[in-house]
PDB file of N, CA and C in Angstrom:
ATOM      1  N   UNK A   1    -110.074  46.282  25.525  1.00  0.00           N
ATOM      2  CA  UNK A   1    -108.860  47.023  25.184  1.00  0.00           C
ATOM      3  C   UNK A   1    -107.816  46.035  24.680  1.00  0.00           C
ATOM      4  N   UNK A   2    -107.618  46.302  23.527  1.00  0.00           N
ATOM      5  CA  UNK A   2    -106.748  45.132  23.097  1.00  0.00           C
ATOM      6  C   UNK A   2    -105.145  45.070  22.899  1.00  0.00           C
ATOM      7  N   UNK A   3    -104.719  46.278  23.398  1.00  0.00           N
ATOM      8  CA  UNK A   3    -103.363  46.866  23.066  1.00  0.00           C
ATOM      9  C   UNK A   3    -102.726  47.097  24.384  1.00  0.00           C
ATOM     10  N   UNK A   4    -101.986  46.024  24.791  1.00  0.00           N
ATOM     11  CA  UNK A   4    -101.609  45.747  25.973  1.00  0.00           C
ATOM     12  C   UNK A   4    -100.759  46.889  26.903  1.00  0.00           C
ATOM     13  N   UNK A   5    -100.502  47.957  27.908  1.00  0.00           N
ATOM     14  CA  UNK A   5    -100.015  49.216  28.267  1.00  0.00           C
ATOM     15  C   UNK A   5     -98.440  48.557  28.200  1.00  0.00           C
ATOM     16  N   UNK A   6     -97.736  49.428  27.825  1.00  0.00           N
ATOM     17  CA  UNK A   6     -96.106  49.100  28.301  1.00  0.00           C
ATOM     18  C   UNK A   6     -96.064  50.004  29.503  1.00  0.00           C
ATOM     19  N   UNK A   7     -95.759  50.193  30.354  1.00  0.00           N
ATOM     20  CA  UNK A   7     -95.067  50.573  31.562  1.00  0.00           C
ATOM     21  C   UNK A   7     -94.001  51.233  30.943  1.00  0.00           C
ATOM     22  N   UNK A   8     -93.967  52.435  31.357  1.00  0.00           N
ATOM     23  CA  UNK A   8     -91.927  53.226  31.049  1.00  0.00           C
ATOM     24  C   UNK A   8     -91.453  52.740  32.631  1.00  0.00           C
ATOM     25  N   UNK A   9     -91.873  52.730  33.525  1.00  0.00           N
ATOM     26  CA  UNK A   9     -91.372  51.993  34.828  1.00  0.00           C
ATOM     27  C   UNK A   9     -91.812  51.067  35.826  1.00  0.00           C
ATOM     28  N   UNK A  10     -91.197  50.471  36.656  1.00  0.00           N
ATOM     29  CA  UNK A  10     -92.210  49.168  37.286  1.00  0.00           C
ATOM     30  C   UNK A  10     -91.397  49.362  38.413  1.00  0.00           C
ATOM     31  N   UNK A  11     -92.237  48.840  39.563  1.00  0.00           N
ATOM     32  CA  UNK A  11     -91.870  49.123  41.088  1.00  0.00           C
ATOM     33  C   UNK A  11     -92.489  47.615  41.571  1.00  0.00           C
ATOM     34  N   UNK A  12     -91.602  46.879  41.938  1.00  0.00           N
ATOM     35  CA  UNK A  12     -92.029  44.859  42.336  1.00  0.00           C
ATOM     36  C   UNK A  12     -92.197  45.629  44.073  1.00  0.00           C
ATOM     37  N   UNK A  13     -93.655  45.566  44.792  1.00  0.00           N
ATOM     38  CA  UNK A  13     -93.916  45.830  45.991  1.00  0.00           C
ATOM     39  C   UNK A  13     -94.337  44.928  46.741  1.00  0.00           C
ATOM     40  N   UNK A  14     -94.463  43.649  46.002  1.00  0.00           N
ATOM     41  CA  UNK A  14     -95.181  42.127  46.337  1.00  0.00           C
ATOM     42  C   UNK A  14     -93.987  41.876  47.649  1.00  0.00           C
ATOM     43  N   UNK A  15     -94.932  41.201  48.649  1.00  0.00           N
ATOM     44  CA  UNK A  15     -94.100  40.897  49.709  1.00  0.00           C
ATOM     45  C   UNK A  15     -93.927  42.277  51.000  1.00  0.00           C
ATOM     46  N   UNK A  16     -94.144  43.529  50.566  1.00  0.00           N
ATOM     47  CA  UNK A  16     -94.246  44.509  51.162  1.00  0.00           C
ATOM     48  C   UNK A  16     -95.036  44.660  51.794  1.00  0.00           C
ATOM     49  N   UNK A  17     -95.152  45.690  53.105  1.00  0.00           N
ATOM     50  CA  UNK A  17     -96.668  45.705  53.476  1.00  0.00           C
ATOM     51  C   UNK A  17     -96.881  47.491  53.779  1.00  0.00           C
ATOM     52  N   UNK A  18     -97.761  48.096  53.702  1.00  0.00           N
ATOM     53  CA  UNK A  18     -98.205  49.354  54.049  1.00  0.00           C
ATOM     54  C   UNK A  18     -97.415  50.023  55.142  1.00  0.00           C
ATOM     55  N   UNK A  19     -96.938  51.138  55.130  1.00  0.00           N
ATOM     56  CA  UNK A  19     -96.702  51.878  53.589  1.00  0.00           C
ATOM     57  C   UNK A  19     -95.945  51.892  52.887  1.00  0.00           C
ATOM     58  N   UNK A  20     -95.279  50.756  52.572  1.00  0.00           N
ATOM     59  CA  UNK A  20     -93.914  50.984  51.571  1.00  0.00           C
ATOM     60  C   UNK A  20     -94.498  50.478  50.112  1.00  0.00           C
ATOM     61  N   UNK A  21     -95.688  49.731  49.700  1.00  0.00           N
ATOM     62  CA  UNK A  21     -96.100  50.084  48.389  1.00  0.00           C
ATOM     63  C   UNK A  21     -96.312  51.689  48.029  1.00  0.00           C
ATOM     64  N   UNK A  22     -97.048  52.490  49.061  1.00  0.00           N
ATOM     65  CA  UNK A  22     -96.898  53.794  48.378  1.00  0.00           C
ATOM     66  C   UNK A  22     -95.947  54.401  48.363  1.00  0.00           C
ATOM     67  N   UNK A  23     -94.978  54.455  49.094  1.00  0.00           N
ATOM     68  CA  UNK A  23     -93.928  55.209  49.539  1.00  0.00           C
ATOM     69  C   UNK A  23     -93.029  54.993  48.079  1.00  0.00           C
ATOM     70  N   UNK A  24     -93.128  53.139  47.719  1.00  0.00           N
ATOM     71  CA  UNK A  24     -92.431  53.146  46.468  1.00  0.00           C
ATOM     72  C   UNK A  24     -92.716  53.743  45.421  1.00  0.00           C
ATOM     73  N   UNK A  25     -94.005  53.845  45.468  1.00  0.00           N
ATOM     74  CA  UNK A  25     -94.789  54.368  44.148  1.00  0.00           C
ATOM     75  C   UNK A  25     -94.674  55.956  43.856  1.00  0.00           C
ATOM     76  N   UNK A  26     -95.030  56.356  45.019  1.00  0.00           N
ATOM     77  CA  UNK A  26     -95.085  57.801  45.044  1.00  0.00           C
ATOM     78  C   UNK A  26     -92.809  57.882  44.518  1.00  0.00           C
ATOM     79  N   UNK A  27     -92.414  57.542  44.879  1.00  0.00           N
ATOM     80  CA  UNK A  27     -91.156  57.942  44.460  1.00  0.00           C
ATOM     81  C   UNK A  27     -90.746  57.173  42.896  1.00  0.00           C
ATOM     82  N   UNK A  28     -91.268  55.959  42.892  1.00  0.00           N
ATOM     83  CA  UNK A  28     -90.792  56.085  41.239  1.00  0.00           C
ATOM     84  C   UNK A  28     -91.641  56.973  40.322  1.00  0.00           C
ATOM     85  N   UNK A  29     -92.994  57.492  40.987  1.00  0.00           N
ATOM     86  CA  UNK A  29     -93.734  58.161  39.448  1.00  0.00           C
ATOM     87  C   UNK A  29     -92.942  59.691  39.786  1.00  0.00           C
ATOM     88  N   UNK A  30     -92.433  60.261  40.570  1.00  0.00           N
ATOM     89  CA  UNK A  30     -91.884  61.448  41.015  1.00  0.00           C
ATOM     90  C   UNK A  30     -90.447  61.105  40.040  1.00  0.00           C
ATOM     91  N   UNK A  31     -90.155  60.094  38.984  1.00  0.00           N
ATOM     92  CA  UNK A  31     -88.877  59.745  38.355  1.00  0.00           C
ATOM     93  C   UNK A  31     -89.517  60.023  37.351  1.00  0.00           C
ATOM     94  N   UNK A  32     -90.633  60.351  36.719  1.00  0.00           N
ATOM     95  CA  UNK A  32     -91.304  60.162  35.056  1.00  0.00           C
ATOM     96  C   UNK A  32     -91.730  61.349  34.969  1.00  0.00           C
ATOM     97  N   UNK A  33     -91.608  61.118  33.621  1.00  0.00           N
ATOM     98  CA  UNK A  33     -92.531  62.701  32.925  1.00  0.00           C
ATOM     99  C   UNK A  33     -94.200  62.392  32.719  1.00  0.00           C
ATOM    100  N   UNK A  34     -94.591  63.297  32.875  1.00  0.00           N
ATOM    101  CA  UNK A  34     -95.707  63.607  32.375  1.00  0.00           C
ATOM    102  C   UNK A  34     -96.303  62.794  31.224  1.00  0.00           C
ATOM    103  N   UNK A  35     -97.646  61.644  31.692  1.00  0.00           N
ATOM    104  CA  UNK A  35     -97.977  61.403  30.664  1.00  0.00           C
ATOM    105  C   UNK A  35     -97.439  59.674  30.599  1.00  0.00           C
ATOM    106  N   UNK A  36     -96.166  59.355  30.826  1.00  0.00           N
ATOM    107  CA  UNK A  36     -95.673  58.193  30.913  1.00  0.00           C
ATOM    108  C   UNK A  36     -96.313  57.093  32.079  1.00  0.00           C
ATOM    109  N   UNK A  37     -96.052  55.644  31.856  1.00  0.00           N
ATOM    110  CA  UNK A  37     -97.042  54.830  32.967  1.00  0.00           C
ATOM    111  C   UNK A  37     -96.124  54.441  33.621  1.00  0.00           C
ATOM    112  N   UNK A  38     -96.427  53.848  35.348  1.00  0.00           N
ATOM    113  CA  UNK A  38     -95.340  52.909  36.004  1.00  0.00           C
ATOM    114  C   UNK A  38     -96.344  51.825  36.276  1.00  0.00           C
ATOM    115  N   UNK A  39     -95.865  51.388  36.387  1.00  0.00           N
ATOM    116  CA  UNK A  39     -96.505  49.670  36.394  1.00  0.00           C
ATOM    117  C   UNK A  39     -95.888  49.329  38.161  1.00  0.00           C
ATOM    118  N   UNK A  40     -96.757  48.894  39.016  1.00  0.00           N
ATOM    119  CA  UNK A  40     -96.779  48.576  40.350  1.00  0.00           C
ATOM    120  C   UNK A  40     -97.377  47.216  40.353  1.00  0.00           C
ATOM    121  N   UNK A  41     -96.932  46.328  41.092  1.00  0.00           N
ATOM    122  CA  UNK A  41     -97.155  45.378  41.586  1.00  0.00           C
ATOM    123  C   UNK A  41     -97.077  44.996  43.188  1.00  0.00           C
ATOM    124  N   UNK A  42     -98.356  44.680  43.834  1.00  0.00           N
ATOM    125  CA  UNK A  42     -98.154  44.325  44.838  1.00  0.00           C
ATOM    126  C   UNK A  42     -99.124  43.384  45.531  1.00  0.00           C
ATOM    127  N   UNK A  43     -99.103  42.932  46.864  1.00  0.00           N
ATOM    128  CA  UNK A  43    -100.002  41.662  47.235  1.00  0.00           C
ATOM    129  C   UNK A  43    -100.423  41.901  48.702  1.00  0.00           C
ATOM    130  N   UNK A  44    -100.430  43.335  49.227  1.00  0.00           N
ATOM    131  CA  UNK A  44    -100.334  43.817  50.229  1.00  0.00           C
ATOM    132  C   UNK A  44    -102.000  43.787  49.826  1.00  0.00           C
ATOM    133  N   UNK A  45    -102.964  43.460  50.532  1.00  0.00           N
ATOM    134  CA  UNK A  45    -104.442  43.445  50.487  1.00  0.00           C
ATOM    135  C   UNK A  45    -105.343  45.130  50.544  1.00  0.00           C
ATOM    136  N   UNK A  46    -104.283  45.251  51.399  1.00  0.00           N
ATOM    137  CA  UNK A  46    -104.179  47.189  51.452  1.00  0.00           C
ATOM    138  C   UNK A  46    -103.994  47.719  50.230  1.00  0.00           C
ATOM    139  N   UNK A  47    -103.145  47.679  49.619  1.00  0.00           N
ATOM    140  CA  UNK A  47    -102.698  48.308  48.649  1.00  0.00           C
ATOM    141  C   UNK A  47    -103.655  48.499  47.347  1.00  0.00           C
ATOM    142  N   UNK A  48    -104.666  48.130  47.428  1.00  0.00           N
ATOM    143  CA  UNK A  48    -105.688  48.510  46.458  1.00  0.00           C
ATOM    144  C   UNK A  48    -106.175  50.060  46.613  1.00  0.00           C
ATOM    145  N   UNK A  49    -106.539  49.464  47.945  1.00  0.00           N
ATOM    146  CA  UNK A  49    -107.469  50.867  48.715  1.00  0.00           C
ATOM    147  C   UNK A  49    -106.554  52.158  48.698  1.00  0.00           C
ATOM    148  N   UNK A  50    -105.709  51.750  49.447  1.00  0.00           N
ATOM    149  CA  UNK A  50    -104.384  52.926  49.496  1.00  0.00           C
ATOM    150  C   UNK A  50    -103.938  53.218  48.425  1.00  0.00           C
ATOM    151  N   UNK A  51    -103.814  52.651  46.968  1.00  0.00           N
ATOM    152  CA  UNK A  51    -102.998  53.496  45.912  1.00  0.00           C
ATOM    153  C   UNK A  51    -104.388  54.116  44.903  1.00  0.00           C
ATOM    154  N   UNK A  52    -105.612  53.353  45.003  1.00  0.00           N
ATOM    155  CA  UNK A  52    -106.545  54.132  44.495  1.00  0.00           C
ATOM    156  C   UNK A  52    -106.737  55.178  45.167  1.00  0.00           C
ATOM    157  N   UNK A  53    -106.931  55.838  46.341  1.00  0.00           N
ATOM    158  CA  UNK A  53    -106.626  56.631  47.147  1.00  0.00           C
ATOM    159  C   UNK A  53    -105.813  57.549  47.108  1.00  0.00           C
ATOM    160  N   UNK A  54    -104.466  56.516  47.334  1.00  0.00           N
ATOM    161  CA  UNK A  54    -103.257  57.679  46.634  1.00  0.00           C
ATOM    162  C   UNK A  54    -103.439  58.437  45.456  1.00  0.00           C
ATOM    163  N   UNK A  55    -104.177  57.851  44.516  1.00  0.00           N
ATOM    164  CA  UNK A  55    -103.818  58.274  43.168  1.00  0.00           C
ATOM    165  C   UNK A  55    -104.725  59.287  43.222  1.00  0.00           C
ATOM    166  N   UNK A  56    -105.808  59.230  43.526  1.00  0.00           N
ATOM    167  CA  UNK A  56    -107.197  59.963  43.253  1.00  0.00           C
ATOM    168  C   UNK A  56    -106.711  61.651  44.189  1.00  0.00           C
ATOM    169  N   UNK A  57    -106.178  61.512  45.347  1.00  0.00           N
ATOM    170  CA  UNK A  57    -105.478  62.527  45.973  1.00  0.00           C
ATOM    171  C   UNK A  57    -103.822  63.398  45.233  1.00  0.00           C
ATOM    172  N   UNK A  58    -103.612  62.428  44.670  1.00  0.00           N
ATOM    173  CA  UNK A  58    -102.262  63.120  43.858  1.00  0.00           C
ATOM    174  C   UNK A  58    -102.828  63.629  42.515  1.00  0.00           C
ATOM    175  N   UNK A  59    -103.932  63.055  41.828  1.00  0.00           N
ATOM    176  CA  UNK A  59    -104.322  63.480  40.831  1.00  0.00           C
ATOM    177  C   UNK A  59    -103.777  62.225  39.559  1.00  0.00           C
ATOM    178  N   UNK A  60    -103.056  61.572  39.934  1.00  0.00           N
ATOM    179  CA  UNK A  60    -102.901  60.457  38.802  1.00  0.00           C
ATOM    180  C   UNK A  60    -103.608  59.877  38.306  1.00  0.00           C
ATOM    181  N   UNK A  61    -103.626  58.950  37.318  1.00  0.00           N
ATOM    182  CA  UNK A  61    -104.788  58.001  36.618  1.00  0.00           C
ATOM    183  C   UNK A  61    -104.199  56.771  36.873  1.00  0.00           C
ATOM    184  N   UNK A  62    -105.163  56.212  37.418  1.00  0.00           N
ATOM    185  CA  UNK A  62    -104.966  54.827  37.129  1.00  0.00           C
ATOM    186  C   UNK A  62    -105.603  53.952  36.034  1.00  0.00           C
ATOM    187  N   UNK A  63    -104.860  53.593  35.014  1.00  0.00           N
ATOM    188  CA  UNK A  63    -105.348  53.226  33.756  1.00  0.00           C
ATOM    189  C   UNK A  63    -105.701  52.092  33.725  1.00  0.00           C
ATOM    190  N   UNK A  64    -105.221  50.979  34.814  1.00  0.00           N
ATOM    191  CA  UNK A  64    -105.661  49.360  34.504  1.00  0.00           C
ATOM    192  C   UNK A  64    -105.279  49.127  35.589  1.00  0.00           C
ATOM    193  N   UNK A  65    -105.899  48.157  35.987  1.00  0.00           N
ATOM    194  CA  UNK A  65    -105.595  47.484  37.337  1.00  0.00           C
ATOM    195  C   UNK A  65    -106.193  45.855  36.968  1.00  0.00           C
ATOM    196  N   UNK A  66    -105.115  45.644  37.427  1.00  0.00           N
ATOM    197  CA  UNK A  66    -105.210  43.672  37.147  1.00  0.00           C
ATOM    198  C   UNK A  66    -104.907  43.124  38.502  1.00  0.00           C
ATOM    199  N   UNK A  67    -105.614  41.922  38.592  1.00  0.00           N
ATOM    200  CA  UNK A  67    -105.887  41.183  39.971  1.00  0.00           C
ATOM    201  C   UNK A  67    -104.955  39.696  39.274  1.00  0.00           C
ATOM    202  N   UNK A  68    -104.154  38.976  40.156  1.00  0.00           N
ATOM    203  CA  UNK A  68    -104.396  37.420  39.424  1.00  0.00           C
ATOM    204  C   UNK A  68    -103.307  36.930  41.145  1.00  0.00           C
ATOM    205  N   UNK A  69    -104.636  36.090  41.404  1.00  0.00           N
ATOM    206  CA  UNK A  69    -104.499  35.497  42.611  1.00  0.00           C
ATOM    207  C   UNK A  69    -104.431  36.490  43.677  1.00  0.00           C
ATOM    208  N   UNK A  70    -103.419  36.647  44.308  1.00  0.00           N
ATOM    209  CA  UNK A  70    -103.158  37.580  45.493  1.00  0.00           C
ATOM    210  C   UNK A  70    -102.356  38.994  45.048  1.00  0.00           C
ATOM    211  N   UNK A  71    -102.345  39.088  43.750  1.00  0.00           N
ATOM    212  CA  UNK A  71    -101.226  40.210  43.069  1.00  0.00           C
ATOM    213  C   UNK A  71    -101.914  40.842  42.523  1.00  0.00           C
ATOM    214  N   UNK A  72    -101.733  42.633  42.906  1.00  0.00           N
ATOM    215  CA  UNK A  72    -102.323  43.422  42.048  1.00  0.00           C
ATOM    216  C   UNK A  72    -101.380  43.926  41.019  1.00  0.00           C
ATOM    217  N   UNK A  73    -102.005  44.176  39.861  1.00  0.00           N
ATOM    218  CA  UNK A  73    -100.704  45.014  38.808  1.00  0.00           C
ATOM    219  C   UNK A  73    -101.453  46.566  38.882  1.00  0.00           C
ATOM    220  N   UNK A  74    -101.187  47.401  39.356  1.00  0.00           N
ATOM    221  CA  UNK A  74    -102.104  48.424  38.988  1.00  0.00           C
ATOM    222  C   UNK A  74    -101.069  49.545  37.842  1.00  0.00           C
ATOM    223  N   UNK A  75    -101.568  50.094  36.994  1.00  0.00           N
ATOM    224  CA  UNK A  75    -100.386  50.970  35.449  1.00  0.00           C
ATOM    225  C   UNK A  75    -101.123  52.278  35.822  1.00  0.00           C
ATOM    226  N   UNK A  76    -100.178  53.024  36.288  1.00  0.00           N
ATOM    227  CA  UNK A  76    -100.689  54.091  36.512  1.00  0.00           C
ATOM    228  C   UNK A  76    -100.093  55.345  35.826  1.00  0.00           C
ATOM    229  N   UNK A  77    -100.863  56.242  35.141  1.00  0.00           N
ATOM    230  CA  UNK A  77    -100.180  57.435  34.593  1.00  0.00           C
ATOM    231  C   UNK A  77    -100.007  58.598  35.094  1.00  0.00           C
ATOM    232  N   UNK A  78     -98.818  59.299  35.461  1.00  0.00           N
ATOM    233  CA  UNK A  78     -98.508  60.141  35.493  1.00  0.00           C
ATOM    234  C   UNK A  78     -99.126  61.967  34.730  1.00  0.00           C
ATOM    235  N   UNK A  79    -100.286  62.313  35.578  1.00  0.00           N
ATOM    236  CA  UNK A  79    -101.061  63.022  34.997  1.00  0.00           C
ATOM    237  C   UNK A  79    -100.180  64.798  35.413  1.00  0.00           C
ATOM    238  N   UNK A  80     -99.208  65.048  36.314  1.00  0.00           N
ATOM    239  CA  UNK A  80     -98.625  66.345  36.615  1.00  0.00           C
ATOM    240  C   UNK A  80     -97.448  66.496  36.839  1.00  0.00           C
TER     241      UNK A  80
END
């Protein structure tokens, strides 16, 4: 994929620990329309499991998920 996602919003959760990556997440994508991405970042080891989870239960997409070192970026779209 060569066309890098822009994010319409980003939520910095690094340093956080369960549940306040979702808690953030779930409230900034509850700020977007339909269709638009938020871009999450976090380093909570949990937070993989739990926002793929989250997402798959809310119905969102998660479009990319990037690892680099202890940081996940996961871009998730707003599917409702």
């Amino acid at each position: 994929m060569g066309s890098d996602i822009v994010p319409d919003a980003e939520v910095d959760c690094v340093g956080l620990y369960c549940p306040m990556p979702i808690a953030q997440t779930k409230q900034e994508i509850d700020k977007l329309e339909v269709g638009q991405v938020l871009k999450v970042e976090a380093d909570d080891p949990a937070a993989e499991e739990d926002i793929k989870r989250w997402a798959k239960r809310t119905g969102h997409e998660i479009v990319k998920l990037e690892k680099e070192g202890t940081v996940l970026t996961f871009y998730i779209r707003k599917m409702k």
